[in-house]
C-alpha atoms as a PDB file:
ATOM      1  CA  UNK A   1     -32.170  35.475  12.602  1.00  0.00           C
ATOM      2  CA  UNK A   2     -34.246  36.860   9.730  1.00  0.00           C
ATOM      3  CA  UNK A   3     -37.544  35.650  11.427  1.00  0.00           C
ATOM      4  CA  UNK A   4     -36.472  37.785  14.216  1.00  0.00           C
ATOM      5  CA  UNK A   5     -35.602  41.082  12.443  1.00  0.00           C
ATOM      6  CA  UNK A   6     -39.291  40.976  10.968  1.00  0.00           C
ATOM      7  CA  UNK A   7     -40.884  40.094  13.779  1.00  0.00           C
ATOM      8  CA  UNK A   8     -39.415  42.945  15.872  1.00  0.00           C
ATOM      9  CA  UNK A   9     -40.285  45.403  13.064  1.00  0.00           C
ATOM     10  CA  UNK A  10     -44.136  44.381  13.600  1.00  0.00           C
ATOM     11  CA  UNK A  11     -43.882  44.385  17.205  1.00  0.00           C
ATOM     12  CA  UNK A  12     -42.321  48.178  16.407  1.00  0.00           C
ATOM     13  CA  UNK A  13     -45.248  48.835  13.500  1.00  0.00           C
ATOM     14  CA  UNK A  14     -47.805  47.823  15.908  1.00  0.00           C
ATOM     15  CA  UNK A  15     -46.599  50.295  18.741  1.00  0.00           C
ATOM     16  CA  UNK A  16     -46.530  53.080  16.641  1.00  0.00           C
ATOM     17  CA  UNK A  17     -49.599  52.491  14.990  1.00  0.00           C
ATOM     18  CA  UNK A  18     -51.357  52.006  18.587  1.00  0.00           C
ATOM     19  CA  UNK A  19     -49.515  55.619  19.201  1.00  0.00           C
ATOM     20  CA  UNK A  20     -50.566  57.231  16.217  1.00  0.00           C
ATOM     21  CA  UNK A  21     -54.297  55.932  16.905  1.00  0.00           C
ATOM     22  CA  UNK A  22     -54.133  57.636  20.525  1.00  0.00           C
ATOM     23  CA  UNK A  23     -52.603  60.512  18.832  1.00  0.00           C
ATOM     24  CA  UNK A  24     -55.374  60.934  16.681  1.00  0.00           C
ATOM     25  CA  UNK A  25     -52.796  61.118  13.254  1.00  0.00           C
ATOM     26  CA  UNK A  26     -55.320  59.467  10.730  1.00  0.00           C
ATOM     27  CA  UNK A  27     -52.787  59.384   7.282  1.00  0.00           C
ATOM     28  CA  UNK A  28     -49.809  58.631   9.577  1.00  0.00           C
ATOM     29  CA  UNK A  29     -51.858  55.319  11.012  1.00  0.00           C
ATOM     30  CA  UNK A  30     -52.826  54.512   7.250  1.00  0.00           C
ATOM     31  CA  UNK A  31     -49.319  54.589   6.151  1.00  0.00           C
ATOM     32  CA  UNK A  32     -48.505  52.211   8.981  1.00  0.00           C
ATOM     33  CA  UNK A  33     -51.389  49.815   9.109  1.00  0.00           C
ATOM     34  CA  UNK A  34     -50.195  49.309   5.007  1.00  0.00           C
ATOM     35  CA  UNK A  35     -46.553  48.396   6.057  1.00  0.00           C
ATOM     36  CA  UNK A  36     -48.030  46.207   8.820  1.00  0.00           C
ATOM     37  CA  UNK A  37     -50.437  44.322   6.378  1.00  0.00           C
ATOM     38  CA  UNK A  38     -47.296  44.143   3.550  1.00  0.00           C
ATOM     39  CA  UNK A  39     -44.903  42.769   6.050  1.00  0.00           C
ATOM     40  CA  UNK A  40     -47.475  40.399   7.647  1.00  0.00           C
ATOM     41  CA  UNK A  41     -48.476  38.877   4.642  1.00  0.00           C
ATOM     42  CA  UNK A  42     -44.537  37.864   3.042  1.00  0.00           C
ATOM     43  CA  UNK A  43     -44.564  36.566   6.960  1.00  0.00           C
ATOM     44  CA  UNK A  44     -44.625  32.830   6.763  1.00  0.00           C
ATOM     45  CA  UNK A  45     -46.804  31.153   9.093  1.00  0.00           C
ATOM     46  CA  UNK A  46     -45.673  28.635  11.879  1.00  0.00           C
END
């Protein structure tokens, strides 16, 4: 169940960050892309 919290949070992260991007919000896609790269890497790997 855990494994599928965080990987619906990325999914989310990702969206907004590709939203952001097209929104042209520069420190709003940095905050992101640091969550993104946090959560990925306590992510275990398959």
């Amino acid at each position: 169940m855990n494994m599928r919290v965080t990987n619906d949070t990325i999914e989310m992260l990702q969206y907004q960050l590709k939203r952001y991007k097209a929104m042209k919000k520069g420190a709003a896609c940095q905050s992101l892309q640091f969550k993104l790269h946090k959560l990925m890497s306590q992510t275990p790997t398959i």
